[in-house]
N, C-alpha and C. Protein backbone atom coordinates (compact mmCIF):
# COMPACT_ATOMS: atom_id res chain seq x y z
N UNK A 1 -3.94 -29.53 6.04
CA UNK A 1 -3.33 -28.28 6.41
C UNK A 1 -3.99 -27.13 5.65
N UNK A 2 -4.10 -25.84 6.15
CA UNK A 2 -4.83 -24.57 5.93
C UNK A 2 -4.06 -23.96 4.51
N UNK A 3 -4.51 -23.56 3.66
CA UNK A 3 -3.82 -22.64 2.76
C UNK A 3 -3.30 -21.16 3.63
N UNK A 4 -2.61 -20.79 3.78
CA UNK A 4 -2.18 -19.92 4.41
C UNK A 4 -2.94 -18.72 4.19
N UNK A 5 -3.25 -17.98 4.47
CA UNK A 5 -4.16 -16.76 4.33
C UNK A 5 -4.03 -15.64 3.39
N UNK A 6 -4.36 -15.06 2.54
CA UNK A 6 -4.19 -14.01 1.81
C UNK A 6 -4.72 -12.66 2.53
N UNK A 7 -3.98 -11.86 2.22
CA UNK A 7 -3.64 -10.61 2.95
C UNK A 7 -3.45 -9.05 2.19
N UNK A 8 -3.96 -8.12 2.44
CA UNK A 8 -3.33 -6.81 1.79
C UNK A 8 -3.73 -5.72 2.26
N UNK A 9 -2.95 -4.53 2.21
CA UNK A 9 -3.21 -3.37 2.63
C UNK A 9 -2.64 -2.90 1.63
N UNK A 10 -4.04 -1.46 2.14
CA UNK A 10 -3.79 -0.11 1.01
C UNK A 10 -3.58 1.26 1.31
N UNK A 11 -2.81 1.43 1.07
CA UNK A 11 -1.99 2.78 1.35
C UNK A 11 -2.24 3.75 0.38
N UNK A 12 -2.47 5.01 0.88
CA UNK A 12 -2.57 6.13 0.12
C UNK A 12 -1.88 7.73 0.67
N UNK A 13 -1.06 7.95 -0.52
CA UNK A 13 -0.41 8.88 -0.06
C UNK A 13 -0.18 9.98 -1.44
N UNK A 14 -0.19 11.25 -0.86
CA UNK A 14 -0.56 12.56 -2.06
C UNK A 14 -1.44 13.49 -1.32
N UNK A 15 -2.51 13.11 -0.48
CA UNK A 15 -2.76 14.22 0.12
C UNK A 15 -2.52 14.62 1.32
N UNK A 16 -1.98 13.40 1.93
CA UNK A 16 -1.09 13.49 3.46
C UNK A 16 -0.07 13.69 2.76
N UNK A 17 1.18 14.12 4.18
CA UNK A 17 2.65 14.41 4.30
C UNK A 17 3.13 12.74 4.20
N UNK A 18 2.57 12.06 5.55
CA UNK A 18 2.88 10.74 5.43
C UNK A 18 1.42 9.91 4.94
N UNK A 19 2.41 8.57 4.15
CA UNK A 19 1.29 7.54 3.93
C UNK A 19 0.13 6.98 4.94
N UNK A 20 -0.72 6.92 4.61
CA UNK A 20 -1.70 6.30 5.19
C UNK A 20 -2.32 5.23 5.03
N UNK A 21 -2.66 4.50 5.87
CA UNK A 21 -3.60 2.74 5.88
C UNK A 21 -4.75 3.13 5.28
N UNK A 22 -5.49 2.88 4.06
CA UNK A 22 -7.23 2.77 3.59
C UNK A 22 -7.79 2.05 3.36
N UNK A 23 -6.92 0.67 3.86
CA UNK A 23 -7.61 -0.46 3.61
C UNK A 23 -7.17 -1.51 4.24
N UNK A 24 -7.86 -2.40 4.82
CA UNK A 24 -7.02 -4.16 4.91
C UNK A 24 -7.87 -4.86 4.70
N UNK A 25 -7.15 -5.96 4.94
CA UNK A 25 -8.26 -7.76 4.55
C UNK A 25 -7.80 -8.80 4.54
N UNK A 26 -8.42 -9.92 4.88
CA UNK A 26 -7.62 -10.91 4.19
C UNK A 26 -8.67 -11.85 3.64
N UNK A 27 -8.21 -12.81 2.84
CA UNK A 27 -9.05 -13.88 2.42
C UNK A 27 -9.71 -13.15 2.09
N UNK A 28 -10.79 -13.04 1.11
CA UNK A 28 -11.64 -12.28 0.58
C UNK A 28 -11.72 -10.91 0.46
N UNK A 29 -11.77 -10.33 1.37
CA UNK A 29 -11.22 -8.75 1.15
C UNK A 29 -10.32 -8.24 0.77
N UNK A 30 -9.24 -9.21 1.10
CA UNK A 30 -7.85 -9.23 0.57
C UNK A 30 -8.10 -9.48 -1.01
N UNK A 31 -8.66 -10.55 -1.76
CA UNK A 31 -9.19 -10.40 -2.80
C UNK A 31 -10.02 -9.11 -3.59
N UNK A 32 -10.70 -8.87 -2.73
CA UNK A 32 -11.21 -7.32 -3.24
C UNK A 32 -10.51 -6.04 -3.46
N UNK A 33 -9.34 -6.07 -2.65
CA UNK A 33 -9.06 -4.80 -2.24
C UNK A 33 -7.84 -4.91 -3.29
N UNK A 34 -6.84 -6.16 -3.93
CA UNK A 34 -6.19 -5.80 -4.73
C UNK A 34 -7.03 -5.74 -6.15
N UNK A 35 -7.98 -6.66 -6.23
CA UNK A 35 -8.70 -6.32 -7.72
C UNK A 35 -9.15 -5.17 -8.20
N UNK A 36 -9.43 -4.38 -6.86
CA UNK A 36 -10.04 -2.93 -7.00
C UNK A 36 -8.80 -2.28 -7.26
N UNK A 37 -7.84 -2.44 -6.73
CA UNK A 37 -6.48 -1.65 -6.80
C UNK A 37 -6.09 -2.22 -8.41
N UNK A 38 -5.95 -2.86 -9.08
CA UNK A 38 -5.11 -3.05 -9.75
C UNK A 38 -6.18 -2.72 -11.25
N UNK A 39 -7.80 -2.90 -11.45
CA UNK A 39 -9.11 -2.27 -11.68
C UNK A 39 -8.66 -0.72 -11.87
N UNK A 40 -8.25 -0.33 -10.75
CA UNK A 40 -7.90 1.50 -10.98
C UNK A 40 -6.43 1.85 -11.58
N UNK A 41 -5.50 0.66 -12.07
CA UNK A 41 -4.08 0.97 -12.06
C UNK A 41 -3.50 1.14 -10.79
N UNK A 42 -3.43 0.71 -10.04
CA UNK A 42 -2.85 0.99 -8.87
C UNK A 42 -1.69 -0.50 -8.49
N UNK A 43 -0.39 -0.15 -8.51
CA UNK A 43 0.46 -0.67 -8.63
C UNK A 43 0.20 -1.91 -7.52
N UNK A 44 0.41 -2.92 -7.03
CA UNK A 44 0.00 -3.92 -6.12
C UNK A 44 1.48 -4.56 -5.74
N UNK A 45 2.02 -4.13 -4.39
CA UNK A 45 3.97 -4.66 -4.39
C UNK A 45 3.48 -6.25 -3.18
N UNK A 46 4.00 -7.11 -3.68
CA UNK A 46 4.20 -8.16 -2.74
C UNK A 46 5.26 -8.29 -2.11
N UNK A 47 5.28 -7.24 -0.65
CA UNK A 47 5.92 -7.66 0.18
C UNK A 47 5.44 -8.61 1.72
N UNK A 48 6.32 -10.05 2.02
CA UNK A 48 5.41 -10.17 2.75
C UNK A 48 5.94 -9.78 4.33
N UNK A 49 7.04 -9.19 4.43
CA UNK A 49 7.76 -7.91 5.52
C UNK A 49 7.32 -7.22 5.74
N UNK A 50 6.92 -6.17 4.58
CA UNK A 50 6.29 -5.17 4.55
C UNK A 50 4.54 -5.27 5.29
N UNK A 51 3.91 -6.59 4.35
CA UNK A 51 2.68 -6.54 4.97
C UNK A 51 3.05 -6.73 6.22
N UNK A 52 3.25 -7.77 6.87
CA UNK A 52 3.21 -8.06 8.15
C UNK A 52 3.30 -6.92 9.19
N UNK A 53 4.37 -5.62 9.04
CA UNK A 53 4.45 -4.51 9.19
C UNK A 53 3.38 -3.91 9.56
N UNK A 54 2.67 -3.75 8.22
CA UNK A 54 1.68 -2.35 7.85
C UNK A 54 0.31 -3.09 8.30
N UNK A 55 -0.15 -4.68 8.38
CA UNK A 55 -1.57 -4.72 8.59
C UNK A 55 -1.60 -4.85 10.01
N UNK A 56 -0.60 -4.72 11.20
CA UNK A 56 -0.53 -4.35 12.52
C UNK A 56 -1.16 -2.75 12.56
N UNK A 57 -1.24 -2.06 11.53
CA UNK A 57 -2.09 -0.57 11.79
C UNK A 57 -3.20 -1.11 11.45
N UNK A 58 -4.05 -0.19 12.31
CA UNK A 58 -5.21 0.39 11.73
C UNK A 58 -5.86 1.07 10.88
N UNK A 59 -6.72 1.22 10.32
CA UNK A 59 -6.94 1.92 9.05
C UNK A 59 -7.47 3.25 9.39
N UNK A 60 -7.36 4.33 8.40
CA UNK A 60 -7.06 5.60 8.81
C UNK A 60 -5.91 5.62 9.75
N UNK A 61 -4.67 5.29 9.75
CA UNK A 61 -3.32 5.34 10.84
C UNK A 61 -2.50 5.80 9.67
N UNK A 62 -1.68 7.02 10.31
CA UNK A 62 -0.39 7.34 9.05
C UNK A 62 0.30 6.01 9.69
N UNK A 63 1.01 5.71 8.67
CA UNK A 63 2.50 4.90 9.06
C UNK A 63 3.42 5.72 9.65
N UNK A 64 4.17 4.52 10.95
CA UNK A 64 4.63 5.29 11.91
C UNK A 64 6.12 5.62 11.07
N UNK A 65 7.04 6.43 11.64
CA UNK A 65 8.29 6.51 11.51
C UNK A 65 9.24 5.58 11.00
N UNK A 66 9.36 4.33 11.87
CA UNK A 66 10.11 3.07 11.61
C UNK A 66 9.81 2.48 10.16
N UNK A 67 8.82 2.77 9.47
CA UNK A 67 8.43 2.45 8.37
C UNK A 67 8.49 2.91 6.97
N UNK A 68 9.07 4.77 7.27
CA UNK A 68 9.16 5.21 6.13
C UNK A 68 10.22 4.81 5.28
N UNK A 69 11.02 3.86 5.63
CA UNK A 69 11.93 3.62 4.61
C UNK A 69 11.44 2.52 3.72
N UNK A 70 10.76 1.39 4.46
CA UNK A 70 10.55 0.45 3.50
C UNK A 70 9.34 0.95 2.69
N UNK A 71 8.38 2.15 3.12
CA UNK A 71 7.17 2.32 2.15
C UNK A 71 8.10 3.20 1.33
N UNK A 72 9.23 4.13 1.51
CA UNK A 72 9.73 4.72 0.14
C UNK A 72 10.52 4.23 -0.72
N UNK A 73 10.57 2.77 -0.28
CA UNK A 73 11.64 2.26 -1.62
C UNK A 73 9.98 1.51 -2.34
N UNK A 74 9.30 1.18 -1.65
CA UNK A 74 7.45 0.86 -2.47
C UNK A 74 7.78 2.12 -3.42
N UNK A 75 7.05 3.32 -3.09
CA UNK A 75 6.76 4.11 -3.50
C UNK A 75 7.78 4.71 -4.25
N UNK A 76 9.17 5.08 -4.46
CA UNK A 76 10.10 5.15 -5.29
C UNK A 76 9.66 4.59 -6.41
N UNK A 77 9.49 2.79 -6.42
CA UNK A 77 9.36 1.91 -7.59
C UNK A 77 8.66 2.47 -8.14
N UNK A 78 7.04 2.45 -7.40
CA UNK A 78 5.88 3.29 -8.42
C UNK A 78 5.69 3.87 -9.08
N UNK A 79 6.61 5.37 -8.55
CA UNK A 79 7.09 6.26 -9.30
C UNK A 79 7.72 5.95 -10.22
N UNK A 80 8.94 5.33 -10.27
CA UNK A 80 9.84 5.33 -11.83
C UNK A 80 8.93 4.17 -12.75
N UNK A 81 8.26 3.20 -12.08
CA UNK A 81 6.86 2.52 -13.17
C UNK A 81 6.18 3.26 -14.08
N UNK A 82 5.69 4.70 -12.97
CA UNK A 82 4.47 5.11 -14.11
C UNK A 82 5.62 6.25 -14.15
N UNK A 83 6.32 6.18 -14.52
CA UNK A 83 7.52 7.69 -15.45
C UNK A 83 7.10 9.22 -14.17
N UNK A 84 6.75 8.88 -13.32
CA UNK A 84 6.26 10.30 -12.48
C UNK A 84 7.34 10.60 -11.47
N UNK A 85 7.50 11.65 -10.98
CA UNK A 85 8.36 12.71 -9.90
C UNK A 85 7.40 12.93 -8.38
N UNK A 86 8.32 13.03 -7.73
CA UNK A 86 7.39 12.94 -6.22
C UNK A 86 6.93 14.66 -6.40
N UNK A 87 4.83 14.55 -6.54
CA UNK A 87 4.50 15.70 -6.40
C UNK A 87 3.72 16.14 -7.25
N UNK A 88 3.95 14.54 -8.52
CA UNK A 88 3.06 14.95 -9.47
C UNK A 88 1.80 14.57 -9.26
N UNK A 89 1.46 13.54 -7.89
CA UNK A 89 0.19 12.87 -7.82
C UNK A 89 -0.53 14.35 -7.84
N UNK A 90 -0.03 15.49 -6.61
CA UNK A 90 -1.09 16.04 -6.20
C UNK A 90 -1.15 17.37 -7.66
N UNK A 91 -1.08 17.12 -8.59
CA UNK A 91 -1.40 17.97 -9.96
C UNK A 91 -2.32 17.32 -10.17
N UNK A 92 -2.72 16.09 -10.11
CA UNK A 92 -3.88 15.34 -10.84
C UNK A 92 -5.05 16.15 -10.19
C-alpha cells in the first residue's frame, strides 16, 4: 500500500485585501515549500480540511468567500503566535 501523499499550500496575505494561493505541491514540493516556509519563520498549520479546500485553487487565486472563515481562525493563531495585530504585516 502507497504512503499517502504529502501535500501543502502557501498562502500569502498583507498585500492583498484577501489571502492568496503562492504555492502548492505535493510529495516533494510539498517538502520544499514547507522547509522554505518554516527556513523564513513562517508559521506551517496542519490542516487536513483546510488543505483539501485550498489545493483545489490555483495558484495566484484569492481564496474564495466560503473560505474566509477557516483561513481567519489560521491566521488569527499566527497572529497571537508572533504577539502581532492585524496590519502590522504591512509596516514591515
Amino acid at each position: 500500500m502507497k504512503p499517502p501523499l504529502k501535500e501543502a499550500v502557501a498562502l500569502e496575505y498583507g498585500r492583498h485585501k484577501v489571502p492568496v494561493v503562492t504555492a502548492k505541491g505535493q510529495d516533494e514540493l510539498a517538502e520544499r515549500i514547507i522547509e522554505e516556509a518554516r527556513r523564513h519563520g513562517v508559521y506551517v498549520a496542519e490542516d487536513p480540511q483546510l488543505l483539501n479546500l485550498l489545493s483545489r485553487l490555483d495558484v495566484d487565486t484569492q481564496i474564495p468567500p466560503e473560505l474566509y472563515t477557516a483561513v481567519a481562525v489560521i491566521l488569527s493563531w499566527v497572529y497571537w503566535l508572533k504577539g502581532m495585530t492585524p496590519g502590522d504585516e504591512k509596516r514591515s
